[in-house]
Structure formats: C-alpha cells, structure tokens
Protein backbone atom coordinates (compact mmCIF):
# COMPACT_ATOMS: atom_id res chain seq x y z
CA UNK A 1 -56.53 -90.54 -24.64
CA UNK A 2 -53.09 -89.30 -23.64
CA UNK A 3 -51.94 -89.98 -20.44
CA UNK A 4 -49.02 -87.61 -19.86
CA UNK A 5 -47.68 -84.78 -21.66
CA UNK A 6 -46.50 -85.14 -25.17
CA UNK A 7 -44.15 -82.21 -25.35
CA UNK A 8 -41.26 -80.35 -23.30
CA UNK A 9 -43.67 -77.42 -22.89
CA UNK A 10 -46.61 -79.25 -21.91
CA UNK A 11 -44.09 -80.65 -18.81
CA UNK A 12 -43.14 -76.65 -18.37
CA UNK A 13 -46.48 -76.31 -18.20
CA UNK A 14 -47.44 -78.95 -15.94
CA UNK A 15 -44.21 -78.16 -13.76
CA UNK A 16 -45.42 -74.71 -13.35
CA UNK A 17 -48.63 -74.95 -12.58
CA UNK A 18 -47.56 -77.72 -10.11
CA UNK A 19 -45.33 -75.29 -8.48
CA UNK A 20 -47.75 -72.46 -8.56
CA UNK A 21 -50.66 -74.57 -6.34
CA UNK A 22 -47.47 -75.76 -4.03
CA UNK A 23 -46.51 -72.49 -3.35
CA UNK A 24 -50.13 -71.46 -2.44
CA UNK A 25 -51.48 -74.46 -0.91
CA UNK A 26 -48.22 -74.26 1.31
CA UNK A 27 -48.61 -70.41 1.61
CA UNK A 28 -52.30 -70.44 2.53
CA UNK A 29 -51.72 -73.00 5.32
CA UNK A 30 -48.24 -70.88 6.70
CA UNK A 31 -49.50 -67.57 6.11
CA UNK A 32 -53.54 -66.74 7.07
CA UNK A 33 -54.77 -66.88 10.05
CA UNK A 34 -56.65 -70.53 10.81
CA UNK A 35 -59.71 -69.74 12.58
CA UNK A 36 -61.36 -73.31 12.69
CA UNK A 37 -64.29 -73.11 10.48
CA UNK A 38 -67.52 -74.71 11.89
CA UNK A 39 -69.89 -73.54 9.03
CA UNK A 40 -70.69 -76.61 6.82
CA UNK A 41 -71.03 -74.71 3.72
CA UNK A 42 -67.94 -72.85 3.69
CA UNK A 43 -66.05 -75.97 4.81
CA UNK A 44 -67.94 -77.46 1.56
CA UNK A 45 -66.79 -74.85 -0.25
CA UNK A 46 -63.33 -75.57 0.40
CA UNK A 47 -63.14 -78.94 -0.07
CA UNK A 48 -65.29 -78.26 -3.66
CA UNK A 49 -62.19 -75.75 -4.14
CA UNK A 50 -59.43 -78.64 -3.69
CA UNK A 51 -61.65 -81.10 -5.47
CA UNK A 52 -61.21 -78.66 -8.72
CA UNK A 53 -57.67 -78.16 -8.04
CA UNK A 54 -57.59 -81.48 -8.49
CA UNK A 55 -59.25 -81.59 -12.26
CA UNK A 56 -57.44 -78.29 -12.72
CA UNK A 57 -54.06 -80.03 -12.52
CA UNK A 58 -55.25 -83.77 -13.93
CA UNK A 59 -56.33 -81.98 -16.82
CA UNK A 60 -53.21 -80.60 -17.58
CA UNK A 61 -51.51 -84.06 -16.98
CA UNK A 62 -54.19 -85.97 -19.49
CA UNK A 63 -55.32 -83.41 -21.94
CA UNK A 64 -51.98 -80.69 -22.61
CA UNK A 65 -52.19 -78.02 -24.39
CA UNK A 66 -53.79 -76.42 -27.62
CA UNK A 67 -50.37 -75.84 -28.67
CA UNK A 68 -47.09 -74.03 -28.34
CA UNK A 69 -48.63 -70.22 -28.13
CA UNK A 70 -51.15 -71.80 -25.81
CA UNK A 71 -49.06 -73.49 -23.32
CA UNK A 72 -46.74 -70.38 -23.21
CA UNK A 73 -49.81 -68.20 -22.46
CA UNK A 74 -50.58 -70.67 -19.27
CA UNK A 75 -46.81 -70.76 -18.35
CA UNK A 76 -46.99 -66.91 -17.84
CA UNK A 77 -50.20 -66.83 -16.33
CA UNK A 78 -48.99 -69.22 -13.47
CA UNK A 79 -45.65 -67.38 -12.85
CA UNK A 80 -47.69 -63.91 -12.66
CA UNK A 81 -49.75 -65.59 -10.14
CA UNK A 82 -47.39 -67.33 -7.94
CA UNK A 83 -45.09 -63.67 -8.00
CA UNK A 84 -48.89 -61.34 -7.29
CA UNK A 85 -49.63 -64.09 -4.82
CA UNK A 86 -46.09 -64.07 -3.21
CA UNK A 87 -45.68 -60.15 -3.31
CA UNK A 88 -49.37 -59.49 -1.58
CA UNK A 89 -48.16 -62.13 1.38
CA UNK A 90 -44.91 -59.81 1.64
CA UNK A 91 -47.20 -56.53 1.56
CA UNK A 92 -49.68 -58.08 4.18
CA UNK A 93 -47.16 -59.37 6.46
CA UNK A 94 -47.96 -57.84 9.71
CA UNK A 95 -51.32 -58.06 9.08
CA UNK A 96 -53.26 -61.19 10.15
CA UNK A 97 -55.99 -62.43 7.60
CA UNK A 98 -58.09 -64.81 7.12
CA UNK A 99 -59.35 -67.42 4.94
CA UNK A 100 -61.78 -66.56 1.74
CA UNK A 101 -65.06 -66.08 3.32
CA UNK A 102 -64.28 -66.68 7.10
CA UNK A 103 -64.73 -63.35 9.09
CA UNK A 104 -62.42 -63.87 12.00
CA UNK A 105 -60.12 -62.08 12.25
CA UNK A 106 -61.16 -58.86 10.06
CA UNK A 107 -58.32 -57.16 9.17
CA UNK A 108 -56.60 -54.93 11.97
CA UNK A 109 -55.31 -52.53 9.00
CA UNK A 110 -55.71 -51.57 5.79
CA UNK A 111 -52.89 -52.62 3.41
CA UNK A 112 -52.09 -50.34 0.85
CA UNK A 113 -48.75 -51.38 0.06
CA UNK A 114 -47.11 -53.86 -2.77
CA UNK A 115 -49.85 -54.68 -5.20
CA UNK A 116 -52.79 -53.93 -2.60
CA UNK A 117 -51.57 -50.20 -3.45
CA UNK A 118 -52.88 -50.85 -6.96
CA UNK A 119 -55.36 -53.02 -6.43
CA UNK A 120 -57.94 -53.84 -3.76
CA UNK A 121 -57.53 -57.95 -4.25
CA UNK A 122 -54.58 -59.37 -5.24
CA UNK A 123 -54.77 -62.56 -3.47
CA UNK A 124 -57.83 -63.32 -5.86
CA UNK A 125 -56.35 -62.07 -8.57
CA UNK A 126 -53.82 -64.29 -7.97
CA UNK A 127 -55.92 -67.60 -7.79
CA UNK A 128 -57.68 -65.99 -10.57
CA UNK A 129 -54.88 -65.88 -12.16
CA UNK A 130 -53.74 -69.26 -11.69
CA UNK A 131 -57.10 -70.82 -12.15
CA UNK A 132 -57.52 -69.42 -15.79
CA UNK A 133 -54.23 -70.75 -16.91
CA UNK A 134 -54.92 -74.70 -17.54
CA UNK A 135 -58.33 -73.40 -19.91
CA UNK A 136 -56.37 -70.64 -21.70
CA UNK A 137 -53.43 -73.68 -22.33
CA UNK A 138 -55.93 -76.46 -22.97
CA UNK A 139 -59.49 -74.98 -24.26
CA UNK A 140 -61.01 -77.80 -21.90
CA UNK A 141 -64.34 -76.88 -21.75
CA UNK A 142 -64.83 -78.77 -17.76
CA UNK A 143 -61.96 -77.32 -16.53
CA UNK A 144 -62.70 -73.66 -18.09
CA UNK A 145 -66.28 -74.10 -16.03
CA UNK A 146 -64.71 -74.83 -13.07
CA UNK A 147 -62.58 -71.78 -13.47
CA UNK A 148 -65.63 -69.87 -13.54
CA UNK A 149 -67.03 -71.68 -10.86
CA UNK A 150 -63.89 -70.63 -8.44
CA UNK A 151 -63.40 -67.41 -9.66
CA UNK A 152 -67.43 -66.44 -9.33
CA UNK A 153 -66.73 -67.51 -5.59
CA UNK A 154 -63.83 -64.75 -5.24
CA UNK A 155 -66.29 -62.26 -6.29
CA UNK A 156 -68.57 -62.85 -3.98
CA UNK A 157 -66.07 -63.01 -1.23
CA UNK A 158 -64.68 -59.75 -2.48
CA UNK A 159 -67.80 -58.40 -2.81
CA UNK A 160 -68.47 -59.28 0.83
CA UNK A 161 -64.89 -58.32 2.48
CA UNK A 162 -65.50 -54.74 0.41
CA UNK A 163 -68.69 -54.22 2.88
CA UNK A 164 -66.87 -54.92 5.89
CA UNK A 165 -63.85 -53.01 5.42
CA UNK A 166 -65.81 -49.97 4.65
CA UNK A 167 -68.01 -50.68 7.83
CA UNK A 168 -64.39 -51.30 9.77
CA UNK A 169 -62.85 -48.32 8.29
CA UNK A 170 -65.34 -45.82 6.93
CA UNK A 171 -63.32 -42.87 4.60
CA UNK A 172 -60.43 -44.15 4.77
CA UNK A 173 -61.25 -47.36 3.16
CA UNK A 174 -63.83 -44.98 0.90
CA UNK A 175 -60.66 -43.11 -0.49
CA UNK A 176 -58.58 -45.94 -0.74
CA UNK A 177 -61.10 -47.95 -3.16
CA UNK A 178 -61.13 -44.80 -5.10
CA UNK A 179 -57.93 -44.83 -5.83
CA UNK A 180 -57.46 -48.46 -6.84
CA UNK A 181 -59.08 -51.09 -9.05
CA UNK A 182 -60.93 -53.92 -7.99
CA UNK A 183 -58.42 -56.49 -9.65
CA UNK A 184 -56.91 -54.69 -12.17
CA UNK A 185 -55.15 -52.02 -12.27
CA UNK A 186 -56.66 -48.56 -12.78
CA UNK A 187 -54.78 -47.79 -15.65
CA UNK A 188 -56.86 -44.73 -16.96
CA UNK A 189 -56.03 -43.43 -12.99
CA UNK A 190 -52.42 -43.98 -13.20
CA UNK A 191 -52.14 -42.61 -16.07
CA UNK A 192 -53.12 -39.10 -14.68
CA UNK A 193 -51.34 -39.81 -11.16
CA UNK A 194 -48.60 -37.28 -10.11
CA UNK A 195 -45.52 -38.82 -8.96
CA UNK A 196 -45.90 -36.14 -5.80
C-alpha cells in the first residue's frame, strides 16, 4: 500500500483539497453564527461529518489518484468549491446564519445576491462540491459512500431550510425559488432571461 503520493499531481491534489477543507473548516467557525447545539444527534452528526473529512483527506494521502485526467478533474472540483464557498460567504455577509441543520438564528433576509442569485444553496453545493472530488480523483469506493453519505445530509437540510424560508417569507421566497435552481443553475431559465 502506498503511503504518500507518488506523483506531482497527486501532491496538487492533496495540497488542494487540503486547502479547500482549511478554508472551510476556518470559514465555518469565523463566519456562521454559533448557536451552541444541545441536540445529541445533530452534534453526532457533526462529529460523523469531521470523522469523514478525515477518510476524505487520508484517502487522498494513501490511495492517489486514478490518474492524470482524474486528479485534474478533483483539482478543479476543489478550487470551484473553495471560490462558490468563498463567494456565497461574501454574498451573505450581513446576514447571520447558521450551522447545517441548527434553526437559530433563521435567516433575517433573503439573499439573492452572488451565487444565491442563481442558486438557492451554494454553501452545499460547495461541500458538495468538495466532497465529490477525492472519489472522482481516486474511484475509492469507501470514500465515494461517504460522499453520498454527506451530501444525502445536505439534502435533507436543504430540504428542511426550503420549508422554513417559505414559512418566514411566504411569496417572496415563492418567486425567488422560481427563479433559481436548487444547486445548479437553471440553465434552460437563463437562457430565456432578459438582461432588463
């Protein structure tokens, strides 16, 4: 078994994805709100979360990549994360939020600026994003379950903030989700949109 990378793009790799869950990790404790969570299974489900960030990134340190076309693929898939990530902190600014499944504080606004004027949530596309990367570089089938794993968790939490921001905001949030994809863009929508 290989023990550390055996190329200068499997280090890329590894040095961007490193940098990726640093900017994050260091963003998520700077940036939402920290409402002390007392609910066992969400604090579980965070500590699950950092406990496959973990694998995530040993895998990438033991296993590499499938190969050159691979490891490229993961590269760009953590640098469009950490910039969606970076830009939706910029857009949300001067709105306080709060952690993936913790209600307190609801938004005070809706954001419809920066990528949230595209799409509804870019934060989880974002770890989406990021989470995908080390399985589309490495085919590891653990790591790609994971994945799954933490990305079937954002839907459900995006399923769930979706409720409440209707119930917070009625039409408004009605037209706005309408006008946006869920985390993708709309494309066949902006392809008809009217720059006035």
């Amino acid at each position: 078994m290989r023990v550390l990378p055996q190329t200068p793009l499997d280090w890329v790799l590894l040095a961007v994805g490193t940098a990726t869950a640093i900017i994050i990790a260091v963003a998520i404790q700077d940036f939402f709100v920290d409402s002390r969570v007392n609910n066992p299974k969400i604090r579980a489900l965070q500590d699950v979360g950092v406990g496959i960030a973990v694998t995530h990134f040993g895998v990438l340190l033991v296993r590499g990549s499938v190969g050159q076309g691979w490891a490229i693929a993961g590269i760009v898939m953590y640098i469009a994360a950490a910039m969606l990530f970076l830009s939706s902190i910029e857009a949300a600014r001067r709105v306080p939020l709060a952690r993936t499944l913790v209600d307190d504080p609801l938004p005070s606004a809706l954001i419809t600026t920066g990528p949230f004027a595209v799409i509804r949530h870019p934060f989880y596309a974002a770890y989406s994003l990021a989470w995908l990367a080390a399985p589309v570089a490495t085919h590891g089938p653990v790591i790609t379950l994971l994945s799954v794993a933490a990305i079937a968790t954002y839907v459900v939490a995006a399923r769930r903030e979706e409720r409440q921001l209707e119930d917070r905001f009625g039409a408004a949030y009605r037209n706005y989700r309408l006008g946006t994809g869920y985390v993708m863009p709309p494309f066949f929508r902006l392809v008809g949109r009217s720059p006035h």
